[in-house]
PDB file of N, CA and C in Angstrom:
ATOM      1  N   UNK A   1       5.677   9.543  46.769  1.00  0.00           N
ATOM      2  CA  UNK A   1       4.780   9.788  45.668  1.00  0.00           C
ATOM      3  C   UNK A   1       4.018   8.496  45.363  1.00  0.00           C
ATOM      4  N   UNK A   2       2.760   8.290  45.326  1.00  0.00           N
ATOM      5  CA  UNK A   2       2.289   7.238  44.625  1.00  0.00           C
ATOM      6  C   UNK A   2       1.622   7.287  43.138  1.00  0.00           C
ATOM      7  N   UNK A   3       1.645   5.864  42.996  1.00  0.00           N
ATOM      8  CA  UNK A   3       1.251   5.757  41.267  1.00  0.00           C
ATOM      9  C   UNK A   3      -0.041   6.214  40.997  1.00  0.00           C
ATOM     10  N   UNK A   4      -0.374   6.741  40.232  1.00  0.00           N
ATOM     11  CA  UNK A   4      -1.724   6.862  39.638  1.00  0.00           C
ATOM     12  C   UNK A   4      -2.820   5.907  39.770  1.00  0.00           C
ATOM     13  N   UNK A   5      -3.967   5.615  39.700  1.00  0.00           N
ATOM     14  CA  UNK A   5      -4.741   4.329  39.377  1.00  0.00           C
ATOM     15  C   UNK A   5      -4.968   4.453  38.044  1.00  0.00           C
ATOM     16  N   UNK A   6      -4.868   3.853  36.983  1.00  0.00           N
ATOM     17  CA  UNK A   6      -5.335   3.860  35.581  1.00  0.00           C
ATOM     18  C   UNK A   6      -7.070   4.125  35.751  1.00  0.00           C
ATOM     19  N   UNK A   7      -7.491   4.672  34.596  1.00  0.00           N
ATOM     20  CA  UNK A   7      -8.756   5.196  34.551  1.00  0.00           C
ATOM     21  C   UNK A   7      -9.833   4.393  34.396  1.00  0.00           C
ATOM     22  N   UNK A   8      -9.402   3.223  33.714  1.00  0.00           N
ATOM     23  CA  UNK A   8     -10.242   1.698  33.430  1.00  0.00           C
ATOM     24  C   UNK A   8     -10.677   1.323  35.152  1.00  0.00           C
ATOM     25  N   UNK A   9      -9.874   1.632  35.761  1.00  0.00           N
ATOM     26  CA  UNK A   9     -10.103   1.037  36.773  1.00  0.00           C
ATOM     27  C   UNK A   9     -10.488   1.715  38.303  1.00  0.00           C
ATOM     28  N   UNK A  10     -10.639   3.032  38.055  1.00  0.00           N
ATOM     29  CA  UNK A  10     -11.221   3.773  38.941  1.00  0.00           C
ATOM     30  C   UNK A  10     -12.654   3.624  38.936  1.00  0.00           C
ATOM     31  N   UNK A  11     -13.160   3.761  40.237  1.00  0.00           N
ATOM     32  CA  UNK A  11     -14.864   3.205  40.583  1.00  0.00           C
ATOM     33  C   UNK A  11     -15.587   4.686  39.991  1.00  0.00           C
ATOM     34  N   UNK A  12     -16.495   4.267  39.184  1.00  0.00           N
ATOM     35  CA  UNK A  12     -17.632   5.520  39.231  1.00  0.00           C
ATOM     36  C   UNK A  12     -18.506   5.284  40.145  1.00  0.00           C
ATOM     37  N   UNK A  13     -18.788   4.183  40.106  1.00  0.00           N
ATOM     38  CA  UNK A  13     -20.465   3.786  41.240  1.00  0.00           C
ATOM     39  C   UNK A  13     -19.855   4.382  42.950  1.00  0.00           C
ATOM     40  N   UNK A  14     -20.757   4.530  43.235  1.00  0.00           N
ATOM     41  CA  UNK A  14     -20.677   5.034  44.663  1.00  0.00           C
ATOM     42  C   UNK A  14     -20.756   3.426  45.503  1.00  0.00           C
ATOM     43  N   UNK A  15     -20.623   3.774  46.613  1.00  0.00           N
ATOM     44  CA  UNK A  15     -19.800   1.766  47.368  1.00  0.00           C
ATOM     45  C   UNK A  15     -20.957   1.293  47.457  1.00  0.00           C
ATOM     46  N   UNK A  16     -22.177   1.997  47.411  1.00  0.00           N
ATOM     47  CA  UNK A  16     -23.291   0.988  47.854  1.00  0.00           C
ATOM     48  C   UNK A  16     -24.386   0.230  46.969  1.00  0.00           C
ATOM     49  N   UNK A  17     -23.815   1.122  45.801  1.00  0.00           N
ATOM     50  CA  UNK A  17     -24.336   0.405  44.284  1.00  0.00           C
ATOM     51  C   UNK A  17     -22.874  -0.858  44.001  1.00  0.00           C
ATOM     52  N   UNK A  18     -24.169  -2.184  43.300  1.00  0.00           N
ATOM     53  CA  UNK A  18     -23.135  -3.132  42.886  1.00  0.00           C
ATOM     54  C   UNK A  18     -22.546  -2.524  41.756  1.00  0.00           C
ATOM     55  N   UNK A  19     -21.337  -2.685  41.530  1.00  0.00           N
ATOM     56  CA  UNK A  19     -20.978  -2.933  39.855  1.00  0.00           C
ATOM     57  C   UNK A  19     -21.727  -3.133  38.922  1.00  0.00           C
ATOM     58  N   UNK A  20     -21.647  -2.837  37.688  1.00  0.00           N
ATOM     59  CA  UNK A  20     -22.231  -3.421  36.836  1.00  0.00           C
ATOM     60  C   UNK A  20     -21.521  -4.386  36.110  1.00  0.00           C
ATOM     61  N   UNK A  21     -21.848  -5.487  34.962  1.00  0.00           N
ATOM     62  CA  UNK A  21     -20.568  -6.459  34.440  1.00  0.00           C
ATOM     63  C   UNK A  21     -19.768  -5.686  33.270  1.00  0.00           C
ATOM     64  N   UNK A  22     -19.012  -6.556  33.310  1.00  0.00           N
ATOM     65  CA  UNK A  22     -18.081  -5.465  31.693  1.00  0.00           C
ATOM     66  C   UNK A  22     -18.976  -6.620  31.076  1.00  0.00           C
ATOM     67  N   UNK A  23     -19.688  -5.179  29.338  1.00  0.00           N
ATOM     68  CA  UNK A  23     -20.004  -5.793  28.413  1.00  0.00           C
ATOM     69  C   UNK A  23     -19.492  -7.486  27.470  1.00  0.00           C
ATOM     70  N   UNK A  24     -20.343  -8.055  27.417  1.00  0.00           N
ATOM     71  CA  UNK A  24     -19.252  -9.406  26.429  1.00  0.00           C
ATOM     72  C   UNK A  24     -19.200  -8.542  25.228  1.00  0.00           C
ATOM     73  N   UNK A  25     -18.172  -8.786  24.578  1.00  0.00           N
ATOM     74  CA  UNK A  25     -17.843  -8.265  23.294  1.00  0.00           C
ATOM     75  C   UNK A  25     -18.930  -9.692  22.615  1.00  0.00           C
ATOM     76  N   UNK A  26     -19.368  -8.143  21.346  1.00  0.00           N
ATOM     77  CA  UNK A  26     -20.246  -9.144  20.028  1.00  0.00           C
ATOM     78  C   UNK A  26     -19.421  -9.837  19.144  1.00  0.00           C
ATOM     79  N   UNK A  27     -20.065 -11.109  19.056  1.00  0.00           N
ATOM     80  CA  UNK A  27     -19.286 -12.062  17.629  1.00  0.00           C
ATOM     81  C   UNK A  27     -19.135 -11.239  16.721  1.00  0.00           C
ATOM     82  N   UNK A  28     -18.293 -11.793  16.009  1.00  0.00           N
ATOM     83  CA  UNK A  28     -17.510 -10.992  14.816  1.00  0.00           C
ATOM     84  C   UNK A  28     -18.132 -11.198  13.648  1.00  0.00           C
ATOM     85  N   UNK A  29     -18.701 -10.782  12.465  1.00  0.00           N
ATOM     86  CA  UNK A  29     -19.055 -10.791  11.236  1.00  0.00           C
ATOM     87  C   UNK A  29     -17.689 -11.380  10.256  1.00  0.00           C
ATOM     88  N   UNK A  30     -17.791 -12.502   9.494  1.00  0.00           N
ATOM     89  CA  UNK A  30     -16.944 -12.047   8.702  1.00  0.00           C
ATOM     90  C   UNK A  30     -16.004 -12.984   9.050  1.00  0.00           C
ATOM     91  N   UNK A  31     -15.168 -13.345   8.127  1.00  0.00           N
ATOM     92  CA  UNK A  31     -13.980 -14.493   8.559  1.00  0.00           C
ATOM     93  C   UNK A  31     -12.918 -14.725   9.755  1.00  0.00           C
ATOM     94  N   UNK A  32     -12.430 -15.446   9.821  1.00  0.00           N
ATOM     95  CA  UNK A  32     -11.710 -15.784  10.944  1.00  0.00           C
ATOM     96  C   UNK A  32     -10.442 -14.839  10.631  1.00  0.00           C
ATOM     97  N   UNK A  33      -9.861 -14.563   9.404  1.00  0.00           N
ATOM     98  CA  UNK A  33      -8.555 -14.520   8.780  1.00  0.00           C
ATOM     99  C   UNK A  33      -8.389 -13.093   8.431  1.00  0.00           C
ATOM    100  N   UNK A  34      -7.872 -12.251   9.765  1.00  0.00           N
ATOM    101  CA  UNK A  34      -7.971 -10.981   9.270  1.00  0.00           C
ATOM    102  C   UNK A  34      -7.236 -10.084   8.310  1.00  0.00           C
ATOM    103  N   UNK A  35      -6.228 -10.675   8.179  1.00  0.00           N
ATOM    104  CA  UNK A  35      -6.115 -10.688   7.470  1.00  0.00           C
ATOM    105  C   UNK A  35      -6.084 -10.949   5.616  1.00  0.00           C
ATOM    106  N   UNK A  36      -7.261 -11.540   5.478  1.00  0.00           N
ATOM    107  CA  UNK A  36      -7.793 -11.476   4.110  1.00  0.00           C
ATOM    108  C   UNK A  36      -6.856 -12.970   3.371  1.00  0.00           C
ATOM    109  N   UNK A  37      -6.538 -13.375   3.901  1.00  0.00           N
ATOM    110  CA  UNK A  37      -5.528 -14.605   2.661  1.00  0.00           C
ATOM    111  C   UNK A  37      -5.731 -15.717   3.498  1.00  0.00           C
ATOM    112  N   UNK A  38      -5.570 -16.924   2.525  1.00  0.00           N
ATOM    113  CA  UNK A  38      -5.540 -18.608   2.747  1.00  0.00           C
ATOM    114  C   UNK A  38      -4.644 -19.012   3.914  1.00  0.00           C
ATOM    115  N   UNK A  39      -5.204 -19.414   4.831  1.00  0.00           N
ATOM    116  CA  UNK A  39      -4.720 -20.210   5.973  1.00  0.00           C
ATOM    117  C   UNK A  39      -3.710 -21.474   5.631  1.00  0.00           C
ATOM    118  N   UNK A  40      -2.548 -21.264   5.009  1.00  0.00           N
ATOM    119  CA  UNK A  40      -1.975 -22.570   4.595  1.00  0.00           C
ATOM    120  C   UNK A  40      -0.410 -22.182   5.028  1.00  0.00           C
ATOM    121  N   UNK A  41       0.451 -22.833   4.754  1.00  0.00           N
ATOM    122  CA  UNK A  41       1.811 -22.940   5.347  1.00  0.00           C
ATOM    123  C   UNK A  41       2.591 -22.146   4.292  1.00  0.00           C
ATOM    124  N   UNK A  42       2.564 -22.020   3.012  1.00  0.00           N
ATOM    125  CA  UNK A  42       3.310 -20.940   2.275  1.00  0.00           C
ATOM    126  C   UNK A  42       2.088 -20.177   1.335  1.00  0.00           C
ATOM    127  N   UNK A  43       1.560 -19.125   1.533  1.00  0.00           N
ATOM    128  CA  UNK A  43       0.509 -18.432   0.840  1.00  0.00           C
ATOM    129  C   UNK A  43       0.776 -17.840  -0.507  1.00  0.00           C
ATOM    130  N   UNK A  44       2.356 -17.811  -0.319  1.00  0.00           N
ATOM    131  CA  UNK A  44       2.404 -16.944  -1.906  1.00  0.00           C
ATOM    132  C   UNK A  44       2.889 -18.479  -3.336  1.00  0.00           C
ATOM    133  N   UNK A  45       2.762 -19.981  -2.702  1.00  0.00           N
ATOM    134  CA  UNK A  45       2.446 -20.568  -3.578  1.00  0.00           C
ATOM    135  C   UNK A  45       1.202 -20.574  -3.903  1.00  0.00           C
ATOM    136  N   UNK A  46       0.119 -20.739  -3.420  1.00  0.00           N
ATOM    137  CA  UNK A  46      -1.211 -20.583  -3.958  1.00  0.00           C
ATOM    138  C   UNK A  46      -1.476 -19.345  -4.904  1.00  0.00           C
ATOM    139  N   UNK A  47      -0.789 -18.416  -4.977  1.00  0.00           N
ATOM    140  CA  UNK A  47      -1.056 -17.071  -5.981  1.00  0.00           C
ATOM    141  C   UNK A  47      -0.843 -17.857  -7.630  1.00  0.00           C
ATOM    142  N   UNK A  48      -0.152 -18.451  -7.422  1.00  0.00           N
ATOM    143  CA  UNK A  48      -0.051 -19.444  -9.352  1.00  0.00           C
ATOM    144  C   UNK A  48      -1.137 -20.929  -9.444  1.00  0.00           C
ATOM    145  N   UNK A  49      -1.455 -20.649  -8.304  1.00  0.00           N
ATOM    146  CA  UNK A  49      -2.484 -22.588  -8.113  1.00  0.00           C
ATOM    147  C   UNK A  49      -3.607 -22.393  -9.164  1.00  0.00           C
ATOM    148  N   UNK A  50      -4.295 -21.067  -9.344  1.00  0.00           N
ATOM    149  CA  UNK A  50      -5.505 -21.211 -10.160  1.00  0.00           C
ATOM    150  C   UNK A  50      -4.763 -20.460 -11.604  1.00  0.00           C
ATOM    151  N   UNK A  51      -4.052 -19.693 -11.925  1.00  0.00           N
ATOM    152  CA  UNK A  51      -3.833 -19.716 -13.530  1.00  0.00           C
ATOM    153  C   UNK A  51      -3.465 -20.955 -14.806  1.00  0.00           C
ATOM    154  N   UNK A  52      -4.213 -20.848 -15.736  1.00  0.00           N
ATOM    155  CA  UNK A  52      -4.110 -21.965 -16.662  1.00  0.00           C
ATOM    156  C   UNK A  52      -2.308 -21.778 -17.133  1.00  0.00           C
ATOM    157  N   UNK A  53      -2.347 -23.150 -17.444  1.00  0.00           N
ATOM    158  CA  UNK A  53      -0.954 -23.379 -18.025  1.00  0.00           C
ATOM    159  C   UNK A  53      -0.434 -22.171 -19.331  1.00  0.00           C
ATOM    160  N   UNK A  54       1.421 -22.135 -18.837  1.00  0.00           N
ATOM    161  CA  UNK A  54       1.454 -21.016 -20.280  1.00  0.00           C
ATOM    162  C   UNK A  54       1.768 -21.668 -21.216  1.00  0.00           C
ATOM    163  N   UNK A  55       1.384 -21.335 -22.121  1.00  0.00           N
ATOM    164  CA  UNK A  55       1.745 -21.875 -23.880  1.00  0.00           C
ATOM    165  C   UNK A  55       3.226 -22.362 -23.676  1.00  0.00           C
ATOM    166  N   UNK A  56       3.250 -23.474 -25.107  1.00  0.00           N
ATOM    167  CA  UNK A  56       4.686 -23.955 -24.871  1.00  0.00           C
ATOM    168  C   UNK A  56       5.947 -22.714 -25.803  1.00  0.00           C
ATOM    169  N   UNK A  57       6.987 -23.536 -25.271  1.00  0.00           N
ATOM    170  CA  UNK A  57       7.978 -21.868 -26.339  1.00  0.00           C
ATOM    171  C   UNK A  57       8.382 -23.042 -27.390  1.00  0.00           C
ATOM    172  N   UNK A  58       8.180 -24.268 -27.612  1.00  0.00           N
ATOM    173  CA  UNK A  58       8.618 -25.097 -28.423  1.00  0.00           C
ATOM    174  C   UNK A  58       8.578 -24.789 -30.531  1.00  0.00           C
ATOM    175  N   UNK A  59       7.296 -23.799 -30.262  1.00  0.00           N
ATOM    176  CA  UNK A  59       6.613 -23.730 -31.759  1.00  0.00           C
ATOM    177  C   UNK A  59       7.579 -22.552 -31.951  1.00  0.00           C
ATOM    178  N   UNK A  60       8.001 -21.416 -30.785  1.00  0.00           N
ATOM    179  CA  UNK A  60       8.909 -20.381 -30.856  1.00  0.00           C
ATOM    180  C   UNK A  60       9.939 -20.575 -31.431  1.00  0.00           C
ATOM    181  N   UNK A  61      11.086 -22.180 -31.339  1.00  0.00           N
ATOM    182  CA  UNK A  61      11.881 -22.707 -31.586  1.00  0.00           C
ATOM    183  C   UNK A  61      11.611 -22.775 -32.902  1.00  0.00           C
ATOM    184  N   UNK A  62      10.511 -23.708 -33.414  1.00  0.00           N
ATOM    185  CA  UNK A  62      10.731 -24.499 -34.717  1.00  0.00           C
ATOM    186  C   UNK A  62      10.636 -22.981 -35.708  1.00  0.00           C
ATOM    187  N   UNK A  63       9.676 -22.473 -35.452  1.00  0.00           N
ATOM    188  CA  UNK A  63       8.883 -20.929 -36.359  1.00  0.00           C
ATOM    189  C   UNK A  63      10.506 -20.205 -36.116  1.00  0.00           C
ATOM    190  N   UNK A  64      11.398 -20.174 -35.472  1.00  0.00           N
ATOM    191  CA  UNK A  64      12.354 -19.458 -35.895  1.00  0.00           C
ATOM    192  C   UNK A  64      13.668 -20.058 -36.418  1.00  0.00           C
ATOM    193  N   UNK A  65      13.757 -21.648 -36.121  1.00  0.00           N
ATOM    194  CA  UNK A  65      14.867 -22.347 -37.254  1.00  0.00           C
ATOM    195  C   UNK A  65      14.398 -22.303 -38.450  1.00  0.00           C
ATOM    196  N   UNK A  66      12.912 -22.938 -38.778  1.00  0.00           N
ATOM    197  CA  UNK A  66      12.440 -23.095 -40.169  1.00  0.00           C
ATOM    198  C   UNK A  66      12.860 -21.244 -40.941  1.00  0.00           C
ATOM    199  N   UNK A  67      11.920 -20.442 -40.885  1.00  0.00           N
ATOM    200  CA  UNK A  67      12.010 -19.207 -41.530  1.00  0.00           C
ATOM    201  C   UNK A  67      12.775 -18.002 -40.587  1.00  0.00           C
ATOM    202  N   UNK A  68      12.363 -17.743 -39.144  1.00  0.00           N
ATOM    203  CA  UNK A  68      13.223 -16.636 -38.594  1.00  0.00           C
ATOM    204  C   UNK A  68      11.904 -15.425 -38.258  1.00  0.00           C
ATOM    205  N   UNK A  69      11.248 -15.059 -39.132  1.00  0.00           N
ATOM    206  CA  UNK A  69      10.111 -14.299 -39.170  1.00  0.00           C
ATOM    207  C   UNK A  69       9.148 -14.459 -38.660  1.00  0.00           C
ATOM    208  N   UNK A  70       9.069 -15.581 -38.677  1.00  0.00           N
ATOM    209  CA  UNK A  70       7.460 -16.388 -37.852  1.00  0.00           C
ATOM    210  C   UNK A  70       7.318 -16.485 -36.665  1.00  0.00           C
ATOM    211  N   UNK A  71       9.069 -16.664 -36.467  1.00  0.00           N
ATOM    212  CA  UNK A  71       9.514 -17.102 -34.928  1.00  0.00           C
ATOM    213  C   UNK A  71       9.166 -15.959 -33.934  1.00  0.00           C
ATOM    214  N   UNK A  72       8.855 -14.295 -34.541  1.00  0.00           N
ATOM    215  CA  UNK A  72       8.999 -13.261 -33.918  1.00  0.00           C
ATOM    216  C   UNK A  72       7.168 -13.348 -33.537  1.00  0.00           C
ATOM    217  N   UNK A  73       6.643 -13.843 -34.562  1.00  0.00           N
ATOM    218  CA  UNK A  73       5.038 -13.642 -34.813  1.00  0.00           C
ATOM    219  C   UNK A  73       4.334 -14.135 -33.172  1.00  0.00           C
ATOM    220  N   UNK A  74       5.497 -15.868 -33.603  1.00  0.00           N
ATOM    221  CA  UNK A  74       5.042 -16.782 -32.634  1.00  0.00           C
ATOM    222  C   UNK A  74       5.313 -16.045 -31.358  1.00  0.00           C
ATOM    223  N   UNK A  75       6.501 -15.639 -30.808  1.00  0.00           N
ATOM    224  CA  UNK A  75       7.138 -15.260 -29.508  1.00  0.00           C
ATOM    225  C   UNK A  75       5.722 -13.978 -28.851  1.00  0.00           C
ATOM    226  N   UNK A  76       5.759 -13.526 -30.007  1.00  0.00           N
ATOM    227  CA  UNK A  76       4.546 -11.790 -29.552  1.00  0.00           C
ATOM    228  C   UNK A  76       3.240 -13.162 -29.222  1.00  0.00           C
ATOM    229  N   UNK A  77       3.072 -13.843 -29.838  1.00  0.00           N
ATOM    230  CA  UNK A  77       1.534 -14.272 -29.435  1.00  0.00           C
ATOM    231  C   UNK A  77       1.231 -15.432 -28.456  1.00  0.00           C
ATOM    232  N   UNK A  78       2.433 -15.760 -28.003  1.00  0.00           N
ATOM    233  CA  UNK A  78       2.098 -16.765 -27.026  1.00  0.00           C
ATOM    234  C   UNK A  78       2.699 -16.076 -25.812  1.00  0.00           C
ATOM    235  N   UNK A  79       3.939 -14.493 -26.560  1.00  0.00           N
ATOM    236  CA  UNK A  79       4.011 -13.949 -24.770  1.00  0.00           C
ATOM    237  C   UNK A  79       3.097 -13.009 -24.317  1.00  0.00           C
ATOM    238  N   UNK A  80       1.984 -12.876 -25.164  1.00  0.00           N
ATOM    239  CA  UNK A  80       0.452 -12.379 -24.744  1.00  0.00           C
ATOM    240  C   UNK A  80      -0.513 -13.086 -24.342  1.00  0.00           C
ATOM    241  N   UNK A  81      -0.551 -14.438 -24.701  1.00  0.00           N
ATOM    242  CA  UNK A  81      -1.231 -15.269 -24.475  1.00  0.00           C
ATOM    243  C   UNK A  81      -0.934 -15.570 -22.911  1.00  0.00           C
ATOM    244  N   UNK A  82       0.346 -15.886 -22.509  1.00  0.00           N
ATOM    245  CA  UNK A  82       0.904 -15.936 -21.298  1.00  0.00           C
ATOM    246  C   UNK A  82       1.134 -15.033 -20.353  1.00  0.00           C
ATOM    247  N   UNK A  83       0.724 -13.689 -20.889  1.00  0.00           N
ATOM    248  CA  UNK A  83       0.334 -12.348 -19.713  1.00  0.00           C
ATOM    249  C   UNK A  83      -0.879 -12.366 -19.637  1.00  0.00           C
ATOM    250  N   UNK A  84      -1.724 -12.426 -20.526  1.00  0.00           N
ATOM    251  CA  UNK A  84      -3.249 -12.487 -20.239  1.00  0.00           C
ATOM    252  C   UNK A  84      -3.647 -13.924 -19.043  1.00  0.00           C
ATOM    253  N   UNK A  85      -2.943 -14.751 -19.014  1.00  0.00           N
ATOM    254  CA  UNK A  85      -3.165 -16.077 -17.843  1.00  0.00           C
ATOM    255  C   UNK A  85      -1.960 -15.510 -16.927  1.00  0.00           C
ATOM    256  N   UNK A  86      -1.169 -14.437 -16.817  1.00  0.00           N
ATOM    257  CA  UNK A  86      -0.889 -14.378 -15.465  1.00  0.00           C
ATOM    258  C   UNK A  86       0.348 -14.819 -15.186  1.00  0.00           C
ATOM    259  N   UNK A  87       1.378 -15.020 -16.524  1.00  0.00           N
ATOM    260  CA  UNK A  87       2.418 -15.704 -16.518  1.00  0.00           C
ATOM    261  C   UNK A  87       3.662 -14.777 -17.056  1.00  0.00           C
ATOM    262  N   UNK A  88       4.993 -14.947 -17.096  1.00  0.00           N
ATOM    263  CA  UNK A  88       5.651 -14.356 -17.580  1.00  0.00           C
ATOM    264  C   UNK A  88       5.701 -14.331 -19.397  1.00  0.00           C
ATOM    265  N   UNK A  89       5.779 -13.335 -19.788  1.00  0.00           N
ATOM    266  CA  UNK A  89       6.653 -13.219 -21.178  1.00  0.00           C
ATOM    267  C   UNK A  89       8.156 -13.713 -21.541  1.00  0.00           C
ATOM    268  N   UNK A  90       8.926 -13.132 -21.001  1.00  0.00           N
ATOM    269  CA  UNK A  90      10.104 -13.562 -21.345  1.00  0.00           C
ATOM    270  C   UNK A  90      10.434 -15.073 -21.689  1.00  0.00           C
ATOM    271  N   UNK A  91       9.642 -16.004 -21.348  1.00  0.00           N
ATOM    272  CA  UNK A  91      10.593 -17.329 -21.635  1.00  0.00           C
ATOM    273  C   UNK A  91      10.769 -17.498 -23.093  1.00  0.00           C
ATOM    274  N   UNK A  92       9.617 -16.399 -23.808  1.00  0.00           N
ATOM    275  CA  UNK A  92       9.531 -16.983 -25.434  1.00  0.00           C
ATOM    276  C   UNK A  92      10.251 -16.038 -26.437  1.00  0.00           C
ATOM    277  N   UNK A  93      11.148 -14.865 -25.785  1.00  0.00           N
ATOM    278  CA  UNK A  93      11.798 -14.087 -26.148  1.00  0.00           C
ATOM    279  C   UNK A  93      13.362 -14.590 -25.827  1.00  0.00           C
ATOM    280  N   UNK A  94      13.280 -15.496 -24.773  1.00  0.00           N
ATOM    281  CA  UNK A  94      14.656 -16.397 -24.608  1.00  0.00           C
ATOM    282  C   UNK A  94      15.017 -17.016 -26.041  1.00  0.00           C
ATOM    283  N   UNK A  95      13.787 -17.742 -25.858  1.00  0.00           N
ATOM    284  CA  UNK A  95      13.697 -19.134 -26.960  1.00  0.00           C
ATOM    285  C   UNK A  95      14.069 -18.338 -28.344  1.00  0.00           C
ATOM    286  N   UNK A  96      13.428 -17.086 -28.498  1.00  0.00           N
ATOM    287  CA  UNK A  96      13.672 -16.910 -30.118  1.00  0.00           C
ATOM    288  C   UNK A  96      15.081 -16.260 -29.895  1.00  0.00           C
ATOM    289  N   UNK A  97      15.516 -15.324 -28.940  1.00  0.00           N
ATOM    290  CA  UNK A  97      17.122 -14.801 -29.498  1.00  0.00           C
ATOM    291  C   UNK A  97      18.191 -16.057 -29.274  1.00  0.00           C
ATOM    292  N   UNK A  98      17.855 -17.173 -28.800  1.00  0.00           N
ATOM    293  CA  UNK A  98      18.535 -18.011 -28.065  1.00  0.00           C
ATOM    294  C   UNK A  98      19.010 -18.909 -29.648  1.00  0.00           C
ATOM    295  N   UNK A  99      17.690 -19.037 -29.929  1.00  0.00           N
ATOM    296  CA  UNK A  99      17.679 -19.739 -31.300  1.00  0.00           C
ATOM    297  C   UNK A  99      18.450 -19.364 -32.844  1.00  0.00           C
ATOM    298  N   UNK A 100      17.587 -17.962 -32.639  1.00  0.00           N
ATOM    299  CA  UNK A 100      18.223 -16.733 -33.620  1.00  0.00           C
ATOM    300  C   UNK A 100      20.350 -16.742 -33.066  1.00  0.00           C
ATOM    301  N   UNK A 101      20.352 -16.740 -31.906  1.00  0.00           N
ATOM    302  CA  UNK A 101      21.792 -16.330 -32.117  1.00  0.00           C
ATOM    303  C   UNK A 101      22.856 -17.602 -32.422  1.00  0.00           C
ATOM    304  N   UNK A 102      21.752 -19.103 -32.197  1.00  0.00           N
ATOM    305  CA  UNK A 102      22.776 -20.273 -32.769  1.00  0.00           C
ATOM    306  C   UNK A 102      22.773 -20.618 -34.176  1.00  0.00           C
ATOM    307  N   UNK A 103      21.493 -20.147 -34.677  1.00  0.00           N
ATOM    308  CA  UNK A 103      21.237 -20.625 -36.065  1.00  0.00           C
ATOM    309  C   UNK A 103      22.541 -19.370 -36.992  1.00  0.00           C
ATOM    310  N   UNK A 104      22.984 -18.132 -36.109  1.00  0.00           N
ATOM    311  CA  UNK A 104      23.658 -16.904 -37.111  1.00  0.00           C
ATOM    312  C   UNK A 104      25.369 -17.478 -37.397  1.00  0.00           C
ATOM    313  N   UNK A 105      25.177 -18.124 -35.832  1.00  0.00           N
ATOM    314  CA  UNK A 105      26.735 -18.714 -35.274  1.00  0.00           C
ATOM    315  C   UNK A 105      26.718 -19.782 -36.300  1.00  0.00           C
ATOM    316  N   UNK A 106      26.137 -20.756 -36.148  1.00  0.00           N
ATOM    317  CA  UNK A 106      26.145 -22.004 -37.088  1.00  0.00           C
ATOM    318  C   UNK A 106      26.433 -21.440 -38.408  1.00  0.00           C
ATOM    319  N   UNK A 107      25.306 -20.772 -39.113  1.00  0.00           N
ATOM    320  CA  UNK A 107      25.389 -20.193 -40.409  1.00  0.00           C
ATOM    321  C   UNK A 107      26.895 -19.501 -40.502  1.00  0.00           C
ATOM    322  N   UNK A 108      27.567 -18.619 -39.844  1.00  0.00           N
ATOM    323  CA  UNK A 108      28.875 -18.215 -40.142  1.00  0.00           C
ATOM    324  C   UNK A 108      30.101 -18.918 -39.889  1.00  0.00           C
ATOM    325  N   UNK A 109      29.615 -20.058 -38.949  1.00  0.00           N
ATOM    326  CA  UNK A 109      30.516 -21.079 -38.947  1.00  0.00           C
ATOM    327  C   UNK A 109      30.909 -22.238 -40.207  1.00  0.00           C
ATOM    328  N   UNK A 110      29.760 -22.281 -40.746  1.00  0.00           N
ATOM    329  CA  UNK A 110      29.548 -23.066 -41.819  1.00  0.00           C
ATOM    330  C   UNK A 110      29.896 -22.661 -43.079  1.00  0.00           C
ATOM    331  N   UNK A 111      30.052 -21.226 -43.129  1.00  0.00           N
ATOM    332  CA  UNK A 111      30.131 -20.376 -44.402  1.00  0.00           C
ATOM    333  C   UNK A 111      31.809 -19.981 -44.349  1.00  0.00           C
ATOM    334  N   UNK A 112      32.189 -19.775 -43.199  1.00  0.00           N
ATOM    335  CA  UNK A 112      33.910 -19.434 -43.064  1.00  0.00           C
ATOM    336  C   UNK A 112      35.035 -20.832 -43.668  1.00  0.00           C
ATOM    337  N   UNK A 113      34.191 -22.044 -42.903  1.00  0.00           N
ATOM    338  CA  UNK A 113      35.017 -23.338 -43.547  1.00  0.00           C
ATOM    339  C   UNK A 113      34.922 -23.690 -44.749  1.00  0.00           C
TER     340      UNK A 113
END
């Protein structure tokens, strides 16, 4: 039995016509990177390179030792402030239960002795 010839490569021209050339493929439009992303050695650090800094959770701290109430005001508006730039929420919801649950401990520690 023999193999087939693949079809790429079977002659159409008759033997006494030359060949013709295989087409050059046309330059490409359009970037090198076909995939669509930055040519660099880790790509998913560059995804945080251009968002502005997030608010600090420091004012979260003081706004909830001083009164407790404020501290909640502060946490909602700087962990919006910090989704609108692309950043997490949670660090300022740390800061206030973190705060809230030493200032309750302290306070009942202080009140039992």
């Amino acid at each position: 039995m023999t193999a087939p010839i693949p079809y790429a490569q079977y002659p159409t021209n008759p033997p006494w016509v030359t060949p013709e050339p295989d087409p050059v493929p046309a330059a490409q439009t359009g970037p090198h990177t076909h995939h669509g992303r930055l040519l660099v050695r880790f790509p998913e650090e560059m995804a945080r390179a251009a968002r502005p800094q997030a608010p600090s959770w420091a004012p979260v701290v003081f706004w909830t030792l001083l009164l407790g109430v404020p501290g909640v005001v502060s946490a909602v508006r700087r962990g919006a402030e910090a989704h609108r730039g692309g950043n997490e929420r949670y660090p300022y919801w740390i800061a206030f239960g973190t705060v809230l649950t030493a200032a309750v401990v302290a306070f009942l520690t202080l009140r039992t002795t």
